[in-house]
N, C-alpha and C. Protein backbone atom coordinates (compact mmCIF):
# COMPACT_ATOMS: atom_id res chain seq x y z
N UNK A 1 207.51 -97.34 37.21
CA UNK A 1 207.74 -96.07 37.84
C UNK A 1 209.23 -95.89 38.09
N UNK A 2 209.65 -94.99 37.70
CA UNK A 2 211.00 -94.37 37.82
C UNK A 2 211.30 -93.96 39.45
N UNK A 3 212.62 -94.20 39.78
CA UNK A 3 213.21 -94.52 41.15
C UNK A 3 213.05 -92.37 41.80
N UNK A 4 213.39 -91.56 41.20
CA UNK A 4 212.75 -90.41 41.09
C UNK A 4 211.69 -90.19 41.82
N UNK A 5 210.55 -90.49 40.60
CA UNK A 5 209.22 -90.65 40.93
C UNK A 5 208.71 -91.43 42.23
N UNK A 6 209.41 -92.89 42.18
CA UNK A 6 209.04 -93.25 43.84
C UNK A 6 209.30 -92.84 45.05
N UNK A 7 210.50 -92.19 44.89
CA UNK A 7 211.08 -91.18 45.78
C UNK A 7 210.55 -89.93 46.35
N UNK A 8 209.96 -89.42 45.51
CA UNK A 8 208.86 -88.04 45.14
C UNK A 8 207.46 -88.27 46.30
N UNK A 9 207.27 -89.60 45.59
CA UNK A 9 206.18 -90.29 46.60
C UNK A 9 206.25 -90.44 48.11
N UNK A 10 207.30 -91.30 48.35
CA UNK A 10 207.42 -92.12 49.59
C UNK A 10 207.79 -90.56 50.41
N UNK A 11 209.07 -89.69 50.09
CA UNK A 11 209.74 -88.92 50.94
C UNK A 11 208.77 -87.98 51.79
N UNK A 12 207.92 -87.46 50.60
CA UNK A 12 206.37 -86.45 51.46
C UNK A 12 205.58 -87.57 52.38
N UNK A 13 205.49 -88.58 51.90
CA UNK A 13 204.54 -89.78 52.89
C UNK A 13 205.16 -89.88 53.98
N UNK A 14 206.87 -90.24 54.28
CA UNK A 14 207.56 -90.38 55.26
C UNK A 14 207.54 -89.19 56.00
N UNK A 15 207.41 -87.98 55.88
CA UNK A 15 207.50 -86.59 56.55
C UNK A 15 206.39 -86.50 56.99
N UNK A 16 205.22 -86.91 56.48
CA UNK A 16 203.94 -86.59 57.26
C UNK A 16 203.96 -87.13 58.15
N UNK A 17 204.01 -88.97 57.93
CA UNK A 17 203.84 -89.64 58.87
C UNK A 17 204.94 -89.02 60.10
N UNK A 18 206.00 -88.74 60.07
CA UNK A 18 207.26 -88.36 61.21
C UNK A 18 206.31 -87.54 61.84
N UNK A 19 205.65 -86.38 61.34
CA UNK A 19 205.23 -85.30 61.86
C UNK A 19 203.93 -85.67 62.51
N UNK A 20 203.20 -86.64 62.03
CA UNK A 20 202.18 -87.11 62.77
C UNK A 20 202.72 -87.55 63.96
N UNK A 21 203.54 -88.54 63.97
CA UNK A 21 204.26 -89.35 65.19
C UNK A 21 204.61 -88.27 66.21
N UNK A 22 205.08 -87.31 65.77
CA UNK A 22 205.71 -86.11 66.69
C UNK A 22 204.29 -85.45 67.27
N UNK A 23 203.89 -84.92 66.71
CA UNK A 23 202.31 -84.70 66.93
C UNK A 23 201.48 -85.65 68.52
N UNK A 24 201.33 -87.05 67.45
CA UNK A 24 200.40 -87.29 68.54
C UNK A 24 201.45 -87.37 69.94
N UNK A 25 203.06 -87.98 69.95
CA UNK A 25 203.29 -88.10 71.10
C UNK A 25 203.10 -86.62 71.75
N UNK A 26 203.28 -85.36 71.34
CA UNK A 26 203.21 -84.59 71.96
C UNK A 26 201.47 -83.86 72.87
N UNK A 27 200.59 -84.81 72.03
CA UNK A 27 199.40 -84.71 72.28
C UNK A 27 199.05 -85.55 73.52
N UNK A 28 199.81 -86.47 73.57
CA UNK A 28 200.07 -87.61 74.42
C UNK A 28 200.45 -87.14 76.15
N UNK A 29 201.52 -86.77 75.38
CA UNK A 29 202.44 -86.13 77.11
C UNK A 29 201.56 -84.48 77.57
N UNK A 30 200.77 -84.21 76.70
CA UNK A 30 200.49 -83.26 76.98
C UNK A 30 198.88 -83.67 78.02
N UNK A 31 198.82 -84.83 77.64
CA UNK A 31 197.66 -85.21 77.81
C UNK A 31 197.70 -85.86 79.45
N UNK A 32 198.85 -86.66 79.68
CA UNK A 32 199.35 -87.09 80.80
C UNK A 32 199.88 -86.26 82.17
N UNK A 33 200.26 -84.87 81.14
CA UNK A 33 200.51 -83.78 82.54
C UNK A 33 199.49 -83.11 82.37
N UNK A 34 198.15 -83.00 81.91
CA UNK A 34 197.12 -82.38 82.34
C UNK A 34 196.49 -83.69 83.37
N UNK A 35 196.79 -84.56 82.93
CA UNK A 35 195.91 -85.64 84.16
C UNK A 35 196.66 -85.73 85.51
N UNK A 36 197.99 -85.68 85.55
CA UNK A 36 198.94 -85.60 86.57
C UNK A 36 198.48 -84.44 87.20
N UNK A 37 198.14 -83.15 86.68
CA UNK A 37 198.05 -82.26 87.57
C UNK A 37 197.03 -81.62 87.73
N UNK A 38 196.44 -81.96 87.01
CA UNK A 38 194.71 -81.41 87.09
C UNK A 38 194.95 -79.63 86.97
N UNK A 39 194.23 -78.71 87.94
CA UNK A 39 193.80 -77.75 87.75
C UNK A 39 195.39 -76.84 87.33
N UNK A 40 196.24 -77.21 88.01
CA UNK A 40 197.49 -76.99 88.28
C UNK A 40 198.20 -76.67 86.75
N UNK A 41 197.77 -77.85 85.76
CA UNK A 41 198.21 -77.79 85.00
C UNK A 41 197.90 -76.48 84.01
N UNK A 42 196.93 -76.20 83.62
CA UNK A 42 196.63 -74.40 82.86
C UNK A 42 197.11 -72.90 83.89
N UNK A 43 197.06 -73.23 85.11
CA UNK A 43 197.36 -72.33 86.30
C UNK A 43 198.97 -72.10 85.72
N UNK A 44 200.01 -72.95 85.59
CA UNK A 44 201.25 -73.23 85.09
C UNK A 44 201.26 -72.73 83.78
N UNK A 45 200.89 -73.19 83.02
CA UNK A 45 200.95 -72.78 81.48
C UNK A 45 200.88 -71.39 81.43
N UNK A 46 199.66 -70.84 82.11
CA UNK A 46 199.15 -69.45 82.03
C UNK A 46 200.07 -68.20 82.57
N UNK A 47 200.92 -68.92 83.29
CA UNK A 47 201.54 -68.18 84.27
C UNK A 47 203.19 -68.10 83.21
N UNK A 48 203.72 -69.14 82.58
CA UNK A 48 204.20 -69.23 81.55
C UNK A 48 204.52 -67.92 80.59
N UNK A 49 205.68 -68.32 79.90
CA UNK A 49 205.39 -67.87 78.89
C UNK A 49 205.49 -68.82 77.59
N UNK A 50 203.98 -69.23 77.30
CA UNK A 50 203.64 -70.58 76.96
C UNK A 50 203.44 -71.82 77.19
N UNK A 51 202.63 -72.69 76.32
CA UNK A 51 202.60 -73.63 76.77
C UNK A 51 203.64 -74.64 77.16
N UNK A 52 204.70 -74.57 75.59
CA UNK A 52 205.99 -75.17 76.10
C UNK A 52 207.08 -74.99 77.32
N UNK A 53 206.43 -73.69 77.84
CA UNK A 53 207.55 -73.33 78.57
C UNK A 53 206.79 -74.03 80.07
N UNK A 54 205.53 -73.83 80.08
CA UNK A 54 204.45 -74.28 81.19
C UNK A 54 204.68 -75.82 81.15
N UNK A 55 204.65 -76.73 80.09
CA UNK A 55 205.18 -78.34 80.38
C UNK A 55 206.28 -78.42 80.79
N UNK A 56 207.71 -77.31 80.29
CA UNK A 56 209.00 -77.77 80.67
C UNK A 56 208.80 -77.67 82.37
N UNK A 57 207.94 -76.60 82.58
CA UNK A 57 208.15 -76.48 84.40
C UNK A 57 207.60 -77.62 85.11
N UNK A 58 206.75 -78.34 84.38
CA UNK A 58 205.75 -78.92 85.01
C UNK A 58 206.38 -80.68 85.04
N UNK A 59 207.28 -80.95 84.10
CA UNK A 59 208.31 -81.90 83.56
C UNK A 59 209.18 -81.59 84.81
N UNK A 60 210.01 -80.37 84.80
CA UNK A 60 211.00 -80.01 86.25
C UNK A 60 210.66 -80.53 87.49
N UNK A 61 209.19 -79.97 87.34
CA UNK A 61 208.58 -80.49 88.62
C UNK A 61 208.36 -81.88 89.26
N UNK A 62 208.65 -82.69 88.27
CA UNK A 62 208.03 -83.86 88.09
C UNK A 62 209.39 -84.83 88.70
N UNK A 63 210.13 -84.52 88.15
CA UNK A 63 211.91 -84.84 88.03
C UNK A 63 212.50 -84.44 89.60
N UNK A 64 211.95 -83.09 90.18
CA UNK A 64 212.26 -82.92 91.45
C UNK A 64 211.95 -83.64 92.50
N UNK A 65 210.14 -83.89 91.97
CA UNK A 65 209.70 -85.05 92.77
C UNK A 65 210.37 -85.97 92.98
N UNK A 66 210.68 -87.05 92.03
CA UNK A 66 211.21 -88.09 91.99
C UNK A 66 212.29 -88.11 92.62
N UNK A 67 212.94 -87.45 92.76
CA UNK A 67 214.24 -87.44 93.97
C UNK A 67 214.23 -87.02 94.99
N UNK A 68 212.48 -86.86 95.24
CA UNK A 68 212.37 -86.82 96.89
C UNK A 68 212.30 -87.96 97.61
N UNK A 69 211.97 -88.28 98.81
CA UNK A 69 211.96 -89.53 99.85
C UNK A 69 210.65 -89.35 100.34
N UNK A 70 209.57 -89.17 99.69
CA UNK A 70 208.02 -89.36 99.80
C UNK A 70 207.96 -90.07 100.17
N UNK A 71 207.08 -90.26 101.67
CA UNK A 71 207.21 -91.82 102.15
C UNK A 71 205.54 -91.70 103.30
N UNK A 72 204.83 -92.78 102.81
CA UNK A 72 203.69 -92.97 103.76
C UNK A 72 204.17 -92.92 105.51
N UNK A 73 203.05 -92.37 105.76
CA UNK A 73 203.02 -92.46 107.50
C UNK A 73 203.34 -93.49 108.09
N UNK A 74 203.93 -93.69 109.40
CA UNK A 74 203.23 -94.93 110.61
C UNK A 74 202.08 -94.84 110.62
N UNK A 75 201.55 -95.69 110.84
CA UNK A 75 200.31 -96.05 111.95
C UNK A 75 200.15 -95.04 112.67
N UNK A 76 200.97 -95.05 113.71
CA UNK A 76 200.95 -94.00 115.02
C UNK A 76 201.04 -92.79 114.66
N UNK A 77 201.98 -92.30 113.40
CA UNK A 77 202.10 -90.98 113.04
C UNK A 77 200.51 -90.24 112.60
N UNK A 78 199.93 -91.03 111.96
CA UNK A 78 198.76 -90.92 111.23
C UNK A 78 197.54 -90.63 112.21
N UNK A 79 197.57 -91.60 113.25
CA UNK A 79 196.92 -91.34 114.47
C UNK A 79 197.21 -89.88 115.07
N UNK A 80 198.24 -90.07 115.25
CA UNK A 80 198.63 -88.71 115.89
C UNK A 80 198.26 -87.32 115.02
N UNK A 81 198.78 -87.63 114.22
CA UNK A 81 197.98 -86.39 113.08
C UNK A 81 196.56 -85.99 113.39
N UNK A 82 196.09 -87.06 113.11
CA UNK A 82 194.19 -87.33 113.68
C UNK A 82 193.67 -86.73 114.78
N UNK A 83 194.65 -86.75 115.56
CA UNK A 83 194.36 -86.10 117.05
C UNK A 83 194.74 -84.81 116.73
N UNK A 84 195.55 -84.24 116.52
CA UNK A 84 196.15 -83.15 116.79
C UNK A 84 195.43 -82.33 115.88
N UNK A 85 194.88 -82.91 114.18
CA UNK A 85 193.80 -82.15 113.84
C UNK A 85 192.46 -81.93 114.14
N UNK A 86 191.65 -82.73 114.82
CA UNK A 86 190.71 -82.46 115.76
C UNK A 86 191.13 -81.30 116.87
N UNK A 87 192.04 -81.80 116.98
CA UNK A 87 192.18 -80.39 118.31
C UNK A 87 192.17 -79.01 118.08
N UNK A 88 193.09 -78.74 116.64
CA UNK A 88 192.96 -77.77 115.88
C UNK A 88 191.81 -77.30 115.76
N UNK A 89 190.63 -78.41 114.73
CA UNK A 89 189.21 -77.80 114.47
C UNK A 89 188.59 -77.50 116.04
N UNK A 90 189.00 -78.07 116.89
CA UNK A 90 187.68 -77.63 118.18
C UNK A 90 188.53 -76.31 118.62
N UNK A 91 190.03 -76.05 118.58
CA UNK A 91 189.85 -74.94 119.23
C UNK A 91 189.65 -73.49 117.89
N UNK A 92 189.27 -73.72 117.07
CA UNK A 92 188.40 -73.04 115.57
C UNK A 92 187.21 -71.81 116.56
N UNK A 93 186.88 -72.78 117.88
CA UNK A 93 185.26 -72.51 118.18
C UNK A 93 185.66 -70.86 119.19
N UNK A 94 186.92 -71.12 119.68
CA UNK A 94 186.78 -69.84 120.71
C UNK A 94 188.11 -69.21 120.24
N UNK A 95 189.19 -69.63 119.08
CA UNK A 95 190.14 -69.07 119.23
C UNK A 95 190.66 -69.30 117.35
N UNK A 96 189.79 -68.28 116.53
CA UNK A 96 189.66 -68.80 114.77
C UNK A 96 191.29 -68.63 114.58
N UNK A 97 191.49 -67.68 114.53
CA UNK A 97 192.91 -66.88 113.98
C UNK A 97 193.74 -67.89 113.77
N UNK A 98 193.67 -68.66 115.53
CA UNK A 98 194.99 -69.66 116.10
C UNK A 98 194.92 -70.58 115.41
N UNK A 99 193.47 -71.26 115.32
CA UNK A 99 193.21 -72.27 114.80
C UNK A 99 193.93 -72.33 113.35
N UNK A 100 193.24 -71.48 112.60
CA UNK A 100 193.97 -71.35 111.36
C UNK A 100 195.19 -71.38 111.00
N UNK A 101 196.35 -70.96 112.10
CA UNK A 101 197.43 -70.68 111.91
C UNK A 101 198.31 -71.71 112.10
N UNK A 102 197.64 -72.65 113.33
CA UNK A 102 198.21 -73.74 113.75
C UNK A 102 197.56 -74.91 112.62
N UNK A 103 196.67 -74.70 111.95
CA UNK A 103 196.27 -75.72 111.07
C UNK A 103 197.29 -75.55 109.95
N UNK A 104 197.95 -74.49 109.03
CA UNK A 104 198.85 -74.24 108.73
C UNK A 104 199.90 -74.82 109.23
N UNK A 105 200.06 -75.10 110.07
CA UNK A 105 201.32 -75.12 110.68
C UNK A 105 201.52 -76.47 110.50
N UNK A 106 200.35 -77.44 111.35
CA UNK A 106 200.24 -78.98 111.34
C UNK A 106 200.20 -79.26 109.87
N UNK A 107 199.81 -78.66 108.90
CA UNK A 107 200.01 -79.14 107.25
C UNK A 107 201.21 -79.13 107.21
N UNK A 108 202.21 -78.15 107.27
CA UNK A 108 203.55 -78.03 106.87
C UNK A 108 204.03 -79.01 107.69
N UNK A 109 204.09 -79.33 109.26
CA UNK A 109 204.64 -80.36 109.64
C UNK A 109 204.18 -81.84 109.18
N UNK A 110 203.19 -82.45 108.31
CA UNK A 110 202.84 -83.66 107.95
C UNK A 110 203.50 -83.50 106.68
N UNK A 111 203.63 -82.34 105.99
CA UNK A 111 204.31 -82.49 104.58
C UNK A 111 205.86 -82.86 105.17
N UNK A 112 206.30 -82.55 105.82
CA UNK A 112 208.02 -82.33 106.12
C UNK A 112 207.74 -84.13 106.54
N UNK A 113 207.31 -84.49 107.60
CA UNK A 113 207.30 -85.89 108.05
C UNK A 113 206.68 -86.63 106.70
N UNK A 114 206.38 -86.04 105.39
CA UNK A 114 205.75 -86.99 104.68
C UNK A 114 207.53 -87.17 103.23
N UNK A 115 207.93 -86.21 104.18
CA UNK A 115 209.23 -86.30 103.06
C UNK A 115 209.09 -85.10 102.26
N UNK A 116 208.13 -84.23 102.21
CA UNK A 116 208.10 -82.90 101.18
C UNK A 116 209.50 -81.97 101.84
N UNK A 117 210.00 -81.27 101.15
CA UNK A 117 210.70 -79.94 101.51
C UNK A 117 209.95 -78.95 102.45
N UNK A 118 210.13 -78.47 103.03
CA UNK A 118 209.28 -77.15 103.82
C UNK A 118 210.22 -75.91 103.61
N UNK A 119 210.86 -75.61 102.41
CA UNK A 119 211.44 -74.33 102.11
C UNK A 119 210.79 -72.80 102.03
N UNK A 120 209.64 -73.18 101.59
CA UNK A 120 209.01 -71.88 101.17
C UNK A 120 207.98 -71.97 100.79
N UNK A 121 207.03 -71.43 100.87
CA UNK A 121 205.72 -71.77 100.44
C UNK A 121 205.24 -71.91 98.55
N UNK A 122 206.28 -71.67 97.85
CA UNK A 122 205.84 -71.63 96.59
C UNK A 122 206.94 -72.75 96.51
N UNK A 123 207.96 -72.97 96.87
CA UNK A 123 208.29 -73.83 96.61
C UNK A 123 207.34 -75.57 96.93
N UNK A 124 206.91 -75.19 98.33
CA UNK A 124 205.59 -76.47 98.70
C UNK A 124 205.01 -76.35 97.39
N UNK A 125 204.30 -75.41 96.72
CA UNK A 125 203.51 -75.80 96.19
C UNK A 125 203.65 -76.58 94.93
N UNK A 126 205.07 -75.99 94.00
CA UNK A 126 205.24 -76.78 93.43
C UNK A 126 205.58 -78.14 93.30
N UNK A 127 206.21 -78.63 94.43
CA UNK A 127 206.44 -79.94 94.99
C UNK A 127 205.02 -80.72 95.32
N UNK A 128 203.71 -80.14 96.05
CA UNK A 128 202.65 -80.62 95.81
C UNK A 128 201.73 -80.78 94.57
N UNK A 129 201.89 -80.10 93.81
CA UNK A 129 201.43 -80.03 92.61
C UNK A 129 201.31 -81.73 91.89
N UNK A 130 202.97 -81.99 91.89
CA UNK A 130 203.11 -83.39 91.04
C UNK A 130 201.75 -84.21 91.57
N UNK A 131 201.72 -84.46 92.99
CA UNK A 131 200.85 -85.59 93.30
C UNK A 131 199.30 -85.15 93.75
N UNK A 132 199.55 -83.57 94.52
CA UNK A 132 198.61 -83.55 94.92
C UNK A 132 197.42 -82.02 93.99
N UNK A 133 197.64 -81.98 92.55
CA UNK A 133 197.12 -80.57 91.73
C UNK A 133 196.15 -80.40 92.13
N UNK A 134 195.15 -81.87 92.44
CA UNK A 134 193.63 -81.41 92.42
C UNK A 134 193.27 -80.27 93.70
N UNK A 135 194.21 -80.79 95.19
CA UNK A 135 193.50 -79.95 96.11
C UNK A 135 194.69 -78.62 96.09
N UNK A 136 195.75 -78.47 95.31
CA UNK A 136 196.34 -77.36 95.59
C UNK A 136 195.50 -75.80 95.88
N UNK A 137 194.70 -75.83 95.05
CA UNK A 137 194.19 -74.64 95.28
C UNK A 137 193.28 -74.14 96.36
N UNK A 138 192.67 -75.86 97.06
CA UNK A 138 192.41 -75.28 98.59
C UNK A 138 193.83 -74.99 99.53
N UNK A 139 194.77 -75.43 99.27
CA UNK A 139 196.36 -74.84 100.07
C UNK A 139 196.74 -73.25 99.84
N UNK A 140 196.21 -73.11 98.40
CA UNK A 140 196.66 -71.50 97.89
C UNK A 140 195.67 -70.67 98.91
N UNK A 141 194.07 -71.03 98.80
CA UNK A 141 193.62 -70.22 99.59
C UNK A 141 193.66 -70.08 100.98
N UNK A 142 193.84 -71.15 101.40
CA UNK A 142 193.64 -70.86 103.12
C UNK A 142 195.19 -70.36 103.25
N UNK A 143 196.54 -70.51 102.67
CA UNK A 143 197.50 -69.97 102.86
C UNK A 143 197.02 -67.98 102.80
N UNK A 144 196.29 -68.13 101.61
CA UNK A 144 196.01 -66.38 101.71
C UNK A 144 195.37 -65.76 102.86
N UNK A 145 194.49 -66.45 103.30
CA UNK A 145 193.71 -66.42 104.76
C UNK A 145 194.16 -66.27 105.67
N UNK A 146 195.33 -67.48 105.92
CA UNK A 146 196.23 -67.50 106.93
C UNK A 146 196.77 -65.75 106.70
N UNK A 147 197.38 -65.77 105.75
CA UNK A 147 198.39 -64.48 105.82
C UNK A 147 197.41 -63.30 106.12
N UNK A 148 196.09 -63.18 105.78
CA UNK A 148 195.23 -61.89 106.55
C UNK A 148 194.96 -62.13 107.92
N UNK A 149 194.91 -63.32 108.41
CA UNK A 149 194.42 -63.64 109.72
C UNK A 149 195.95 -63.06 110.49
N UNK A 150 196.62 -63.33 110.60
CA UNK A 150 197.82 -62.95 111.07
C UNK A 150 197.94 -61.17 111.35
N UNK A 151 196.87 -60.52 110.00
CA UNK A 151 197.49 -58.84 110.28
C UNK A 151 195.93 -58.69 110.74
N UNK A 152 194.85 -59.76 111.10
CA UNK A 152 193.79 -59.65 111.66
C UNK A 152 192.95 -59.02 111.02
N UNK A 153 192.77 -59.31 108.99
CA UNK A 153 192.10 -58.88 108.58
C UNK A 153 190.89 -59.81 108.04
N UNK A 154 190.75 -61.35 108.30
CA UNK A 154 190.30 -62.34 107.87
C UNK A 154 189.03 -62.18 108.33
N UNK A 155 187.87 -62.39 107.98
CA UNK A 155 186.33 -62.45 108.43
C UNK A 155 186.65 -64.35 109.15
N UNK A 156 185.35 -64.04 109.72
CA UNK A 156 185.33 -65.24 110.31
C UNK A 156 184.88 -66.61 109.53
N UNK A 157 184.00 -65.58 108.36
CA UNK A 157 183.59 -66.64 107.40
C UNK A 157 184.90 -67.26 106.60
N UNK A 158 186.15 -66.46 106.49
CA UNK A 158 187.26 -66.52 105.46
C UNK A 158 187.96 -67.38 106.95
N UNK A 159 188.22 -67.39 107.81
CA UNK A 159 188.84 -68.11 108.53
C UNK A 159 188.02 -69.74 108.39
N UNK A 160 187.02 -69.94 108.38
CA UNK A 160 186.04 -70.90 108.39
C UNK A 160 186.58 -71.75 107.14
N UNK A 161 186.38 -70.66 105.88
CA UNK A 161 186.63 -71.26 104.55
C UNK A 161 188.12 -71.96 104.99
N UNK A 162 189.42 -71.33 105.38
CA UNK A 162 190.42 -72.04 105.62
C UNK A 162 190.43 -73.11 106.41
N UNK A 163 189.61 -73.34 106.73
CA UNK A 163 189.98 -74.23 107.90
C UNK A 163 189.41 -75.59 107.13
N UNK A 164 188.53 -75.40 106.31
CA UNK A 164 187.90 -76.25 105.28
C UNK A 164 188.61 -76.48 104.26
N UNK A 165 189.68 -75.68 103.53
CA UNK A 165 190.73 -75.84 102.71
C UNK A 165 191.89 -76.54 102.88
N UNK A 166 191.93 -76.08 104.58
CA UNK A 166 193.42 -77.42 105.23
C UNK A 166 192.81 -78.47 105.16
N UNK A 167 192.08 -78.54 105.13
CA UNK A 167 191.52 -79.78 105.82
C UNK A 167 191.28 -80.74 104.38
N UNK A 168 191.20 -80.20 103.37
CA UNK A 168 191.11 -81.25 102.28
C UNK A 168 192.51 -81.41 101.97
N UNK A 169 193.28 -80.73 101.76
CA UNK A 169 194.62 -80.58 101.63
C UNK A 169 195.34 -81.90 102.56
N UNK A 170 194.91 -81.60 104.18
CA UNK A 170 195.62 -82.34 105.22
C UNK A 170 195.23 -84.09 104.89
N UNK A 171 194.27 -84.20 104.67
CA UNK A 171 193.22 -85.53 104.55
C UNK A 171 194.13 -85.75 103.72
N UNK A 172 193.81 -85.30 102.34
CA UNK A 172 194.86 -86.08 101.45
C UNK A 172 196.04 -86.65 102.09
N UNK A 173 197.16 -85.37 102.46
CA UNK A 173 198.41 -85.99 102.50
C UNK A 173 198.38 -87.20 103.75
N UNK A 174 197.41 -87.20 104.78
CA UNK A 174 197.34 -88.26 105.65
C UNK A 174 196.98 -89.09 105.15
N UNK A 175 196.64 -89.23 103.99
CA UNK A 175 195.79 -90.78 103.48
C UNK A 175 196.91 -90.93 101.93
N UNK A 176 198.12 -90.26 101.80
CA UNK A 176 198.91 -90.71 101.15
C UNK A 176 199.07 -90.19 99.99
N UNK A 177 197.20 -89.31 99.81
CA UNK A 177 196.97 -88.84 98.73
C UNK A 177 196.54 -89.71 96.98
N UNK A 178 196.40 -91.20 97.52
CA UNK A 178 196.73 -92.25 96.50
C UNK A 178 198.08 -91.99 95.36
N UNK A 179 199.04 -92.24 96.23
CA UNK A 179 200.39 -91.79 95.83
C UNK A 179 200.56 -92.32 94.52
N UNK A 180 201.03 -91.82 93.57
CA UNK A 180 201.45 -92.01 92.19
C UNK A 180 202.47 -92.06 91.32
N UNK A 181 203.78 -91.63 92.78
CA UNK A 181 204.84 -91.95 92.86
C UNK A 181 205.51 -93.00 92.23
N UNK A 182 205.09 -93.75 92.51
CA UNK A 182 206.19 -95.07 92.12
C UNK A 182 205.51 -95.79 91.02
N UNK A 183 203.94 -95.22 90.48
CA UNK A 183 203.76 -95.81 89.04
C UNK A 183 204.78 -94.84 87.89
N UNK A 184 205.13 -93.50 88.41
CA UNK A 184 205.97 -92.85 86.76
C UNK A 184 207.02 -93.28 87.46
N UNK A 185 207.67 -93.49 88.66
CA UNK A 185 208.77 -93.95 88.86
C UNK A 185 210.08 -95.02 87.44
């Protein structure tokens, strides 16, 4: 076989294979920030314009994390949390609105003591996203709740639902969330 001819051969074989390689890693990472972020992750894309543009944010996001100071509770802090959210849910029974608002409130203060930013609420969210995608969307809703309860348009059932939405949200970040931090670290 003429050096041509082997050339002819190998060069299309070498291009596929490249393009495979490119392929699966991209099937790969694509595969790793849908598991990193669970629901979060198509919510992003969709919101996008595209998918590539929905991983680059979600990559940003990821990178921001990492140069935060995420850091587990005390003991005592954690306790204290414990208390202060019980107190929240019992006063739910004669005073919803407050409850809700102050349950809000005690989330944002365990995120700030957990090392999150407390800039803005879309900014939280993207910062929760990295670790915490699965329960973000109980945070999206009771945040919407919160914001009707405030102009006193929330049913009691929709105050209820929030208070059930912090509360998966809060659990997590008190229990660390099974931080995942320092494995992409």
């Amino acid at each position: 076989m003429s050096t041509g001819t082997l050339l002819a051969i190998i060069i299309p074989i070498a291009v596929i294979i490249a393009l495979l390689a490119v392929g699966i890693a991209l099937a790969l990472r694509r595969h790793r920030l849908q598991q990193r972020f669970g629901p979060e992750y198509e919510r992003t894309v969709e919101d996008a314009d595209g998918r590539m543009a929905g991983e680059r944010e979600l990559r940003a996001r990821e990178k921001r994390h990492d140069a935060l100071d995420i850091k587990p509770l005390e003991p005592t802090a954690r306790e204290r949390y414990s208390r202060e959210w019980t107190g929240v849910q019992d006063d739910f029974v004669d005073h919803p609105e407050h409850a809700v608002h102050d349950a809000d409130l005690l989330v944002t203060s365990l995120m700030h003591d957990r090392g999150y930013p407390t800039e803005g609420f879309e900014q939280q969210m993207r910062d929760l996203s990295v670790e915490h995608g699965r329960t973000l969307e109980h945070y999206r809703e009771a945040h919407k709740v919160d914001a009707l309860s405030t102009e006193h348009k929330a049913t009691t059932e929709q105050l209820r639902g929030a208070m059930i939405h912090y509360r998966s949200l809060f659990n997590e970040l008190l229990s660390d969330g099974g931080s995942t931090r320092r494995a992409h670290a």
